[in-house]
N, C-alpha and C. Protein backbone atom coordinates (compact mmCIF):
# COMPACT_ATOMS: atom_id res chain seq x y z
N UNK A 1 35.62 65.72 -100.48
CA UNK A 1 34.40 65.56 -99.70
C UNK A 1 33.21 65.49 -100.64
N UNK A 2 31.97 65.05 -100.02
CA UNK A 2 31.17 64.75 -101.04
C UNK A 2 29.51 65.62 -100.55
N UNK A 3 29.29 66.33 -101.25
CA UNK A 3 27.95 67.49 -100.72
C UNK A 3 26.73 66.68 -101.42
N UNK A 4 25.74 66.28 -100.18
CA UNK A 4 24.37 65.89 -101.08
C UNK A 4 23.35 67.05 -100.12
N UNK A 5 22.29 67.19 -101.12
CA UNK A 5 21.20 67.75 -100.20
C UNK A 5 20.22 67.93 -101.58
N UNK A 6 18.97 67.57 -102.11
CA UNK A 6 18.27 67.55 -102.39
C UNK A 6 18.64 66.85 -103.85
N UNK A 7 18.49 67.52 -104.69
CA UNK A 7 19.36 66.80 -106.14
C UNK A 7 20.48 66.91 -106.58
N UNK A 8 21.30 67.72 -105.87
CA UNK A 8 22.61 67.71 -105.65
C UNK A 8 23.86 66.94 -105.21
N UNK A 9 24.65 66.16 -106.22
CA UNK A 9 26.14 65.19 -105.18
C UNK A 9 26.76 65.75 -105.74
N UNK A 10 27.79 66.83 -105.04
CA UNK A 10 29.13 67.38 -105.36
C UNK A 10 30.19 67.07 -104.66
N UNK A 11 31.40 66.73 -105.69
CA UNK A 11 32.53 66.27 -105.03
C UNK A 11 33.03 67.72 -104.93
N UNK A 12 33.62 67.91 -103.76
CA UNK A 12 34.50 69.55 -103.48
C UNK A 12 35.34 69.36 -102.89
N UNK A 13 36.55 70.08 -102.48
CA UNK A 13 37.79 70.01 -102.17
C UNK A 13 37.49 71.29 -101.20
N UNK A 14 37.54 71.35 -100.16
CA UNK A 14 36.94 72.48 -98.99
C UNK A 14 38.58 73.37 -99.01
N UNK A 15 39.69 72.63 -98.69
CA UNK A 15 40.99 72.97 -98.45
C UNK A 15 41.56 73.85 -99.65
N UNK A 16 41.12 73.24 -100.40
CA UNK A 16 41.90 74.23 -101.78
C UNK A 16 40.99 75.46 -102.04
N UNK A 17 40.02 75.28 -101.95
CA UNK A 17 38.62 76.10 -102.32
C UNK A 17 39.59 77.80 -101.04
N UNK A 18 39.93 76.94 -99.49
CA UNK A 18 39.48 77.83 -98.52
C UNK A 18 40.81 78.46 -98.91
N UNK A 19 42.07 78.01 -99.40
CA UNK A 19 43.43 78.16 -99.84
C UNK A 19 42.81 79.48 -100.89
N UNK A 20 42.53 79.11 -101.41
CA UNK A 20 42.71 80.05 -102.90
C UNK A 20 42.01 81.77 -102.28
N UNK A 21 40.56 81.18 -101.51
CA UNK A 21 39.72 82.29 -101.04
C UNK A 21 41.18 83.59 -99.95
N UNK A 22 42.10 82.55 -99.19
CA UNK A 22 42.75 83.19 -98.62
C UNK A 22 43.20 84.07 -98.98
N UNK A 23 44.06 84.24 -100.01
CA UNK A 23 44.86 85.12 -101.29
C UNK A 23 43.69 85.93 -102.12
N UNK A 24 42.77 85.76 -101.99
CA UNK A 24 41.90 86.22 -102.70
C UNK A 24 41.32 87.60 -102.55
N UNK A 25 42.08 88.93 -103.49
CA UNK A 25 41.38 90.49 -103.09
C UNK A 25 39.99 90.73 -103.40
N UNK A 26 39.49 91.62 -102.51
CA UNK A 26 38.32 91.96 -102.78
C UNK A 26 38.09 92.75 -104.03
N UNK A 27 37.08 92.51 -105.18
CA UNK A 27 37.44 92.58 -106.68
C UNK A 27 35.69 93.53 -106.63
N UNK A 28 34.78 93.77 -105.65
CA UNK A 28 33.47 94.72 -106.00
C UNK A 28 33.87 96.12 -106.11
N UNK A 29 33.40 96.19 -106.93
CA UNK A 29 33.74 98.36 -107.18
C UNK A 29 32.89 98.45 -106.29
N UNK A 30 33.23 100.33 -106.12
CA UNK A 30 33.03 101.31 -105.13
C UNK A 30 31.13 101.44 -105.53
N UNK A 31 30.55 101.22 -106.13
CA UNK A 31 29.44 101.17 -105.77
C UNK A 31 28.29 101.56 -104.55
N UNK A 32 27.35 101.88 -104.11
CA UNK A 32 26.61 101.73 -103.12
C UNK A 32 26.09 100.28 -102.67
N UNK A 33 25.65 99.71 -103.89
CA UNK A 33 25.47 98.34 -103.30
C UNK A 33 26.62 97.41 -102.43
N UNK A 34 27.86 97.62 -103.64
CA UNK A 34 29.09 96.98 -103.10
C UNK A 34 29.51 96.89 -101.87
N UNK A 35 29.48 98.59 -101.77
CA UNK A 35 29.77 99.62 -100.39
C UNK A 35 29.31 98.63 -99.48
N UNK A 36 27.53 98.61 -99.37
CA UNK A 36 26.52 98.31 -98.34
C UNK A 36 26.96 97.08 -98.39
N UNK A 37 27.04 95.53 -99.41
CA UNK A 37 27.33 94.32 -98.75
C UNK A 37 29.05 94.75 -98.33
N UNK A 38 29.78 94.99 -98.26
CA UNK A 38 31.16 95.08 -97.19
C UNK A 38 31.05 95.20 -96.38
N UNK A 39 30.02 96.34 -95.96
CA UNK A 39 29.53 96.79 -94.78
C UNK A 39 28.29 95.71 -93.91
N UNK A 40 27.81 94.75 -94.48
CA UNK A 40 26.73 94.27 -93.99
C UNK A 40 26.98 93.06 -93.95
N UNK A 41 27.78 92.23 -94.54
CA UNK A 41 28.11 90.65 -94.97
C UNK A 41 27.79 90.25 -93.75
N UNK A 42 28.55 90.55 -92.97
CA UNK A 42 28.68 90.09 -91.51
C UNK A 42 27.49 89.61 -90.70
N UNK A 43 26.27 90.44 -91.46
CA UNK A 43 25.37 90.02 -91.13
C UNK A 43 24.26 88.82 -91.80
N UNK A 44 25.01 88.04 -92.71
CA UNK A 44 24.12 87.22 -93.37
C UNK A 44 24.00 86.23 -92.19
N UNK A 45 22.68 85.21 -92.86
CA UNK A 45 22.52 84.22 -91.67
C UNK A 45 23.47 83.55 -91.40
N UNK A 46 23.31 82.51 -90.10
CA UNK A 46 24.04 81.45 -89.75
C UNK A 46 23.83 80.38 -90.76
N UNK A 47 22.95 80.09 -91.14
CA UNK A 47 22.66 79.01 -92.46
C UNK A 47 23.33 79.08 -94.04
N UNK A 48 23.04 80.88 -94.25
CA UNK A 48 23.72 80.69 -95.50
C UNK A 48 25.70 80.82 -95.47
N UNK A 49 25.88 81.28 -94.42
CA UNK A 49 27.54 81.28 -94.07
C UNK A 49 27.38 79.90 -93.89
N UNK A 50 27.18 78.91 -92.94
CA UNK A 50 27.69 77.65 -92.73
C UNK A 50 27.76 76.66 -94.40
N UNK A 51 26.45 77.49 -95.26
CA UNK A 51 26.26 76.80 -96.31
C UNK A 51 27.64 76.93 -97.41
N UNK A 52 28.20 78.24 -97.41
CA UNK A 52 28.91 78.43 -97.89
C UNK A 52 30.56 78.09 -97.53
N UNK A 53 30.12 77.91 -96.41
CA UNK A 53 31.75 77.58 -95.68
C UNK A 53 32.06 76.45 -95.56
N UNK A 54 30.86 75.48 -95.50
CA UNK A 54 31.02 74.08 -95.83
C UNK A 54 31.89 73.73 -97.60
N UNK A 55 32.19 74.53 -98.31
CA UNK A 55 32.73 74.58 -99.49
C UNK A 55 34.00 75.07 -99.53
N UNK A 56 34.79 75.76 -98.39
CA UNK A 56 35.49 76.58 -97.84
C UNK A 56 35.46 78.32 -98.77
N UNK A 57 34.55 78.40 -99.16
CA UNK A 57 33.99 79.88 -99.60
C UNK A 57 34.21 80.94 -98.25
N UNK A 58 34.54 81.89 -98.69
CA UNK A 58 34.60 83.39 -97.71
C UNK A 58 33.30 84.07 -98.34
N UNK A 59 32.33 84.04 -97.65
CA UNK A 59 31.33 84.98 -97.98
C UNK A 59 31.83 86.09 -97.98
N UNK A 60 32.29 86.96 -98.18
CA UNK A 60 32.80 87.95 -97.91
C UNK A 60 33.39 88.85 -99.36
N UNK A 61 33.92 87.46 -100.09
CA UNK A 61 34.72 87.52 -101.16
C UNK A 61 34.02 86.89 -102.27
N UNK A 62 33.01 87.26 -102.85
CA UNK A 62 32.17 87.23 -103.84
C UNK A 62 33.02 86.73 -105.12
N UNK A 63 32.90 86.52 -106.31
CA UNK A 63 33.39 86.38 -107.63
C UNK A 63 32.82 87.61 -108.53
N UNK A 64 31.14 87.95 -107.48
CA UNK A 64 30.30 88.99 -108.61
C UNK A 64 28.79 89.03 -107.12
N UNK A 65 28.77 90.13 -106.90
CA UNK A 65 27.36 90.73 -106.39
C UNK A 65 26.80 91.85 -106.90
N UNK A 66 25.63 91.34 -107.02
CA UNK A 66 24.43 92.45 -107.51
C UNK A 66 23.31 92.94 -106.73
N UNK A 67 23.10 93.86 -106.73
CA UNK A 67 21.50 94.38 -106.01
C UNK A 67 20.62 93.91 -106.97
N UNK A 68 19.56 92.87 -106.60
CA UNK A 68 18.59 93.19 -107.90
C UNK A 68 17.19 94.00 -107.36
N UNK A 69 17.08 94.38 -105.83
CA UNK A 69 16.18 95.39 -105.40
C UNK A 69 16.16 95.64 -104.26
N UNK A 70 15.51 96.79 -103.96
CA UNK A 70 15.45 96.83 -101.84
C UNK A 70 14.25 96.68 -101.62
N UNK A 71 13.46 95.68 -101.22
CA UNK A 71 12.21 95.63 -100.90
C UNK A 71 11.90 96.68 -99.89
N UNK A 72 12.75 97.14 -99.33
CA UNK A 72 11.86 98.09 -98.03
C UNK A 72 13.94 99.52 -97.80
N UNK A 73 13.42 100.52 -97.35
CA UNK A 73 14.32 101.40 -97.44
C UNK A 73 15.58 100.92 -96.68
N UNK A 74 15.59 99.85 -95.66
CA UNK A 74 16.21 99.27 -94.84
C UNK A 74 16.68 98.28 -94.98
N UNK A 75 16.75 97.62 -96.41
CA UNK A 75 16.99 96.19 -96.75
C UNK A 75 17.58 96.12 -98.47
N UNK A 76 18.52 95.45 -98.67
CA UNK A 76 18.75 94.86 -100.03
C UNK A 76 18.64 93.58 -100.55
N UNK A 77 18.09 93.52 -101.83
CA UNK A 77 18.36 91.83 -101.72
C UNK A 77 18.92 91.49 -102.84
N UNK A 78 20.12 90.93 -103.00
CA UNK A 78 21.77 91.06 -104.07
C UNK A 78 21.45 89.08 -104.38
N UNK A 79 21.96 89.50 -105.24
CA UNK A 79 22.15 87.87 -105.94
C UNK A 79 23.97 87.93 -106.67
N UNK A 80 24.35 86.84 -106.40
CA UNK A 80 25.73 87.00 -106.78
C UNK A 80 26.23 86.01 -106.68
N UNK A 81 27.62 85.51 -106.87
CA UNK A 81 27.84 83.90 -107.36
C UNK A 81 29.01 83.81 -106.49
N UNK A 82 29.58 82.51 -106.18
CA UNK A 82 30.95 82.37 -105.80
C UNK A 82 31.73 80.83 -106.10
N UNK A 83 32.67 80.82 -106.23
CA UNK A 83 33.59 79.38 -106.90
C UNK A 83 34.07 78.82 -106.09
N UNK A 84 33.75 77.24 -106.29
CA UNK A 84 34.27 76.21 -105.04
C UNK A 84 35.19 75.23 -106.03
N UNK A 85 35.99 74.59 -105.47
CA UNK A 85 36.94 73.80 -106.54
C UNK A 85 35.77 72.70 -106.21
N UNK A 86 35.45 71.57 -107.24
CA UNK A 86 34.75 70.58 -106.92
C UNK A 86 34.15 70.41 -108.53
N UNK A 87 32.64 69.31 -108.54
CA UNK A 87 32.38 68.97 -109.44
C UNK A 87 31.01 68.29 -109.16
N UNK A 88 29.81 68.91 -109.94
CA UNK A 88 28.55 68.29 -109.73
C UNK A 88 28.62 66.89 -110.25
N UNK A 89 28.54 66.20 -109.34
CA UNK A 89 28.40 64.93 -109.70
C UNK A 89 26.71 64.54 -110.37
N UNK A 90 26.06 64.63 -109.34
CA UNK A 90 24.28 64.90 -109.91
C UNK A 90 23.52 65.80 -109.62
N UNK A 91 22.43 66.07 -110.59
CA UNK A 91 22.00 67.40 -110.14
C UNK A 91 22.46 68.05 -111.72
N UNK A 92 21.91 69.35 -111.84
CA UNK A 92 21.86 69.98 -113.21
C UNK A 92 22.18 71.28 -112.85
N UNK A 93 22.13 72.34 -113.99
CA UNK A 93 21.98 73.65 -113.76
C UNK A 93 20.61 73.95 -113.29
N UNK A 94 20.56 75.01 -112.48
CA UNK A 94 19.10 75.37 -111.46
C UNK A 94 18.14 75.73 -113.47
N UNK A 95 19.27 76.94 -113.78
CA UNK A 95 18.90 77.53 -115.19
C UNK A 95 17.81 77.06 -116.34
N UNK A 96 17.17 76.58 -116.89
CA UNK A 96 16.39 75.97 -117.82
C UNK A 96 16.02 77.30 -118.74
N UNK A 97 15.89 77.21 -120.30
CA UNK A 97 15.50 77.85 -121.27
C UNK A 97 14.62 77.80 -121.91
N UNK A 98 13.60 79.37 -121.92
CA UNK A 98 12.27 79.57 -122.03
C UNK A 98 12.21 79.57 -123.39
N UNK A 99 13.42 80.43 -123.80
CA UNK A 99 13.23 81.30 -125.22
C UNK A 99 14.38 81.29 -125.61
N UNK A 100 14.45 81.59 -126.63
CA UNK A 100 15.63 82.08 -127.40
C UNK A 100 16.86 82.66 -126.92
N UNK A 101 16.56 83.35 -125.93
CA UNK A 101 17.56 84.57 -125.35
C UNK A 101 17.43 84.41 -123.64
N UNK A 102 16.19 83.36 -123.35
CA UNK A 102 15.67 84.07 -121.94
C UNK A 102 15.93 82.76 -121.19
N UNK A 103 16.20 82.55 -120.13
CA UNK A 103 16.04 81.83 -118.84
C UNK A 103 15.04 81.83 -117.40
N UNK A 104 14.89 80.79 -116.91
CA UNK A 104 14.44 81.18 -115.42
C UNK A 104 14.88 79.78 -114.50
N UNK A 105 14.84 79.91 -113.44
CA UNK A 105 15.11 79.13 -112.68
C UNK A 105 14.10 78.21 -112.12
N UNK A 106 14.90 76.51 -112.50
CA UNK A 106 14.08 75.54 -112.29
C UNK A 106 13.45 75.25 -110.40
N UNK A 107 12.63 75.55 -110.27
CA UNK A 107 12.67 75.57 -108.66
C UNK A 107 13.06 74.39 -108.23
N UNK A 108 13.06 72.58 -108.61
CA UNK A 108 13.59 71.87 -108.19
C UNK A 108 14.67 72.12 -107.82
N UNK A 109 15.81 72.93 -108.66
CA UNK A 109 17.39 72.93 -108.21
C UNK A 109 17.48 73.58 -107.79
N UNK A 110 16.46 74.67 -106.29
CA UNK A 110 16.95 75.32 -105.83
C UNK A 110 17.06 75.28 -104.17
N UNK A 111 18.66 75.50 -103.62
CA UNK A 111 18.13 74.72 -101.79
C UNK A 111 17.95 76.35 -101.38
N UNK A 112 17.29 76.12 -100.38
CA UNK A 112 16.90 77.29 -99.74
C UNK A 112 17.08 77.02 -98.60
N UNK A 113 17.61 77.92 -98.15
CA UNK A 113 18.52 78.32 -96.88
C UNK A 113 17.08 78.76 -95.72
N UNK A 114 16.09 78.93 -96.25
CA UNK A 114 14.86 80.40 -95.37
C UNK A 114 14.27 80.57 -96.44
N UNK A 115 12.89 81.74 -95.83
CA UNK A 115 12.41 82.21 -97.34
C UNK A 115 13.14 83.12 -97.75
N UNK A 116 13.88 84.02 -97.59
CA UNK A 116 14.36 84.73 -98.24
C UNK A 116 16.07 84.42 -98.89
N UNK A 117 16.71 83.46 -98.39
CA UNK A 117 18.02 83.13 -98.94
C UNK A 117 17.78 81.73 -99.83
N UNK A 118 18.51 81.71 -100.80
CA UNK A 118 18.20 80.30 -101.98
C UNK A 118 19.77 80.25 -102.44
N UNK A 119 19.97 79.04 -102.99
CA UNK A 119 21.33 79.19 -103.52
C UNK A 119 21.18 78.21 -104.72
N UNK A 120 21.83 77.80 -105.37
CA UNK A 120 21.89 76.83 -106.65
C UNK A 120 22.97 76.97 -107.38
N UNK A 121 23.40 75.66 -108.25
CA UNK A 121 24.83 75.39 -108.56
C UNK A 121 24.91 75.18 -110.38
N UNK A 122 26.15 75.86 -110.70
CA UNK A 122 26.38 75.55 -112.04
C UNK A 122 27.52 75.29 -112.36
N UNK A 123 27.79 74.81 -113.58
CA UNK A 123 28.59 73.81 -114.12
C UNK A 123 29.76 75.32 -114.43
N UNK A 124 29.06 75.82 -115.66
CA UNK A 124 29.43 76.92 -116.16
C UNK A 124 30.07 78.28 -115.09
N UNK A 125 31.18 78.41 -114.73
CA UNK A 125 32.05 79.63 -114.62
C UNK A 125 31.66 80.91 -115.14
N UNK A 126 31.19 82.10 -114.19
CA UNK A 126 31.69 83.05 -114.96
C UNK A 126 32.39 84.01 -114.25
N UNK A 127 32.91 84.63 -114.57
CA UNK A 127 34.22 85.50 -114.26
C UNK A 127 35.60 84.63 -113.20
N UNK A 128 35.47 83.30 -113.97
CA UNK A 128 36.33 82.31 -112.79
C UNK A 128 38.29 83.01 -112.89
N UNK A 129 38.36 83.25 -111.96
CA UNK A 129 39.70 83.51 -111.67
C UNK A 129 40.88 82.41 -112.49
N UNK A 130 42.19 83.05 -113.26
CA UNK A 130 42.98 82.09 -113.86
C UNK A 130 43.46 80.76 -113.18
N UNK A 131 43.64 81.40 -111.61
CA UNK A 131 44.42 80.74 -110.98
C UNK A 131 43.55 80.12 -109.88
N UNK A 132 41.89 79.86 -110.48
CA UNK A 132 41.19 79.41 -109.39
C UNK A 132 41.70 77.77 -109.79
N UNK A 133 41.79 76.72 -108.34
CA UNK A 133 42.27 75.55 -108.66
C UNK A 133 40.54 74.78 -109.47
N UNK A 134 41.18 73.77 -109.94
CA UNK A 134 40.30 73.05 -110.60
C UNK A 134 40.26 71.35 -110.30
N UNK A 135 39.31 70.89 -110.62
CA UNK A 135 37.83 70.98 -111.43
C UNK A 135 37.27 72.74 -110.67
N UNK A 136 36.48 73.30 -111.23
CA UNK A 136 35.60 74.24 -110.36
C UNK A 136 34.08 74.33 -110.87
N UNK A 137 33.20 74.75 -109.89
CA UNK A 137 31.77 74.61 -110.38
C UNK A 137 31.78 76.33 -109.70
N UNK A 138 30.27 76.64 -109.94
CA UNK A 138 30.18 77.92 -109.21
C UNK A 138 28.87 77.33 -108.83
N UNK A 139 28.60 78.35 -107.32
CA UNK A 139 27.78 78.28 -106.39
C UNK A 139 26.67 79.91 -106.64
N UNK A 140 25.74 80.00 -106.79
CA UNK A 140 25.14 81.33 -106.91
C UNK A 140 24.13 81.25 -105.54
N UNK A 141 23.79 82.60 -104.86
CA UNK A 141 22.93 82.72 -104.16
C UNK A 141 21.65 84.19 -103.97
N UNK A 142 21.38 83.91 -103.55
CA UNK A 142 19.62 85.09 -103.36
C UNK A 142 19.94 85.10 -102.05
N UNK A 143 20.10 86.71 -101.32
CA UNK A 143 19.94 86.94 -99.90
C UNK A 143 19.72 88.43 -99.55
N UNK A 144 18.83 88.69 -98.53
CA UNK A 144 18.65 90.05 -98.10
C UNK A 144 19.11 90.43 -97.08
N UNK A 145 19.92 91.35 -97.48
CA UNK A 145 21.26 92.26 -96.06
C UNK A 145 20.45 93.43 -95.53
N UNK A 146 20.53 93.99 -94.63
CA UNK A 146 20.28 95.20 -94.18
C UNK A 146 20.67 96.44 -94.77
N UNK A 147 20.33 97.79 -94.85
CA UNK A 147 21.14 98.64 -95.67
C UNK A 147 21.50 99.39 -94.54
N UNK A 148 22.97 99.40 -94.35
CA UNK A 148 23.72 100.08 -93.28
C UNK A 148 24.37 101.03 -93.40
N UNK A 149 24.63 101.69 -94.71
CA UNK A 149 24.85 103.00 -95.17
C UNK A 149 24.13 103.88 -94.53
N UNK A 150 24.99 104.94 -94.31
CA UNK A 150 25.07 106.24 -93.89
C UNK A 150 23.59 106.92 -95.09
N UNK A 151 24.24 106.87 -96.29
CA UNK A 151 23.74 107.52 -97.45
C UNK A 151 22.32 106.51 -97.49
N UNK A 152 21.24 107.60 -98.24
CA UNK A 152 19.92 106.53 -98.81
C UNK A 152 20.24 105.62 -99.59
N UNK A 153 19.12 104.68 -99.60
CA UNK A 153 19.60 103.42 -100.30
C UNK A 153 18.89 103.63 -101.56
N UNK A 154 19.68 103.85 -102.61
CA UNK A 154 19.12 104.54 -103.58
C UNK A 154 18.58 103.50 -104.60
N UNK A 155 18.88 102.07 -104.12
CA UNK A 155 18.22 100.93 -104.78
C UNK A 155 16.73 100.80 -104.77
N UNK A 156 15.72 101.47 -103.81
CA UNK A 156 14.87 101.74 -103.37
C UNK A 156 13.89 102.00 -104.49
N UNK A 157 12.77 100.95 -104.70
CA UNK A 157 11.80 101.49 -105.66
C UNK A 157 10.99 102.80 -105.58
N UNK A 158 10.93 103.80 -106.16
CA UNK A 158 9.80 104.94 -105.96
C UNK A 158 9.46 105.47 -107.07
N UNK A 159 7.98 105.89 -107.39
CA UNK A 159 7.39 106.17 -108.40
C UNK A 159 7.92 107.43 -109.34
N UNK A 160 8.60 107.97 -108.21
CA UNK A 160 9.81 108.97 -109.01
C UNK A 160 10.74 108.69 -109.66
N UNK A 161 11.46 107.75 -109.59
CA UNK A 161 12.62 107.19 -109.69
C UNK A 161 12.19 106.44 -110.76
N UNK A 162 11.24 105.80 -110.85
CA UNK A 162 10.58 104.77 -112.49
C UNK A 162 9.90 105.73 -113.41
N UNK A 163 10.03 107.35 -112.75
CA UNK A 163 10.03 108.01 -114.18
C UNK A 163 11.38 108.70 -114.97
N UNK A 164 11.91 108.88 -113.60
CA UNK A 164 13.32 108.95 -114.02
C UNK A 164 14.22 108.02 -115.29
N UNK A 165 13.90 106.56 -114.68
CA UNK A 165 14.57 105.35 -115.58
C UNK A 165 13.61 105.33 -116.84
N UNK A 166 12.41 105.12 -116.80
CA UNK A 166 11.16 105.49 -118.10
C UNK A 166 11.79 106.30 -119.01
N UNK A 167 11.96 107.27 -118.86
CA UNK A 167 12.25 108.68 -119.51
C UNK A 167 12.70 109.59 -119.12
N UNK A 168 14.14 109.33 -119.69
CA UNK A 168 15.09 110.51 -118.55
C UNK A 168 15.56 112.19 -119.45
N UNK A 169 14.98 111.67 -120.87
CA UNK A 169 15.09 112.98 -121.48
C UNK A 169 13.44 114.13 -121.48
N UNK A 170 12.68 113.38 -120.47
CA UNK A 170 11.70 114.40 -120.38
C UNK A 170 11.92 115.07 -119.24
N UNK A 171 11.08 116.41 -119.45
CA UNK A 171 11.11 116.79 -118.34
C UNK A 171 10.82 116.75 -116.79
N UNK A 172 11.71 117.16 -115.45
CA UNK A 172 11.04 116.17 -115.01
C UNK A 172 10.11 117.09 -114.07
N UNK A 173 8.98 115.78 -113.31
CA UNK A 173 7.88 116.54 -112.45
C UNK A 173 8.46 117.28 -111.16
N UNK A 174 7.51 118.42 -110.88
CA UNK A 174 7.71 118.44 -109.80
C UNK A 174 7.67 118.42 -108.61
N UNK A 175 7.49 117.42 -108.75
CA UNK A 175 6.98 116.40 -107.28
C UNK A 175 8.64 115.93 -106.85
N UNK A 176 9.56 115.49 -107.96
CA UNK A 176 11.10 115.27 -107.45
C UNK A 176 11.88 116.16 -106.72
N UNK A 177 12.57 115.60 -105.86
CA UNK A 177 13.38 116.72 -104.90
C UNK A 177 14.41 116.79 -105.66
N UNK A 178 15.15 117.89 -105.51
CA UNK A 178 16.62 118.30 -105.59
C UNK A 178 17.54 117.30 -105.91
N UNK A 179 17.44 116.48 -104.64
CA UNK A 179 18.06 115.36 -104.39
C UNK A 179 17.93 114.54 -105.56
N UNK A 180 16.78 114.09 -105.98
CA UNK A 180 16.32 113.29 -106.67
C UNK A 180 17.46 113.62 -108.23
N UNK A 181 16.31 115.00 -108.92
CA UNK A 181 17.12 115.71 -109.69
C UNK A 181 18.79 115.70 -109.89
N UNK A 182 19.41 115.99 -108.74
CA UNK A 182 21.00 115.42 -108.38
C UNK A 182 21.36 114.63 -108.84
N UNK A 183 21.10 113.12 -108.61
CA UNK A 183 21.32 112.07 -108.74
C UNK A 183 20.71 111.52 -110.51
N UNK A 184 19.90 112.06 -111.17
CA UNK A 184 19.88 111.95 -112.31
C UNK A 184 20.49 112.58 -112.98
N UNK A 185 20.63 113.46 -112.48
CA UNK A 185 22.26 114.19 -113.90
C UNK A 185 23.00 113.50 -113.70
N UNK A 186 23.39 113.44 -112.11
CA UNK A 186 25.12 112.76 -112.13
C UNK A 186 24.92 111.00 -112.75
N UNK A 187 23.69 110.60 -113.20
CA UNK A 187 23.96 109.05 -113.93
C UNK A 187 24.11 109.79 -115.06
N UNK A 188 24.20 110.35 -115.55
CA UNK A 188 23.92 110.63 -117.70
C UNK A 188 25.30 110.36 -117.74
């Protein structure tokens, strides 16, 4: 099959892609973030599931998810990648290089699902499964889940917590709860 939508023509194979996803174990550690998307997937949009399923991808079954913050105590927003058998025909990496070491993302190559979900495609594999079929490209996306944990969402920015990460061998204020305190020993 053949995927166009903005600068993007990818040839993909939906059947083998949805084949492989079938057999495919769930590979996120026990994490809180992890935890919370297992618990929340279900709730991504109708746009970015159809986007992904049009590839025969299982949202569900990630290659790699990350929290990169919770904008609000009730929300996460994870960026994480997933593998479709196929092949960018046109179209580039979203990726472009600033520096030496550094990247950012070209906004041309990026489709956006909403304002808050984006996705974009690369050539380059990473953590691609032995037995994923081939050609394969990977698919990456930006989306914000709900936080449906029981437990706080400890992804949560607070001015406590950025003195914690700042400087964790000082002492700390006491303005931190218990709780707080807790949770910084048990990272050392």
């Amino acid at each position: 099959m053949i995927f166009e939508q903005g600068v993007y023509v990818i040839e993909h194979d939906p059947e083998r892609t949805r084949d492989f996803y079938a057999k495919k174990p769930d590979t996120l550690c026990d994490c809180s973030g992890c935890r919370n998307f297992r618990a929340a997937v279900s709730q991504i949009s109708r746009e970015l599931r159809t986007f992904l399923e049009q590839f025969g991808i299982d949202p569900a079954k990630p290659a790699e998810m990350s929290v990169l913050y919770a904008p609000a105590k009730d929300e996460v927003c994870y960026n994480g990648f997933y593998h479709l058998c196929g092949e960018i025909q046109e179209g580039r990496e979203a990726y472009i290089q600033v520096g030496e070491k550094s990247f950012e993302l070209d906004q041309r190559y990026i489709i956006s699902m909403n304002e808050d979900e984006q996705a974009w495609f690369r050539v380059d594999c990473a953590l691609l499964e032995p037995d994923f079929p081939q050609p394969a490209a990977q698919v990456e996306v930006f989306f914000n889940l709900p936080w449906v944990l029981e437990e706080e969402n400890d992804y949560l920015y607070t001015p406590a917590r950025e003195r914690l990460i700042a400087s964790p061998g000082e002492k700390l204020s006491a303005q931190l709860t218990e709780e707080e305190c807790g949770r910084q020993r048990s990272m050392k």
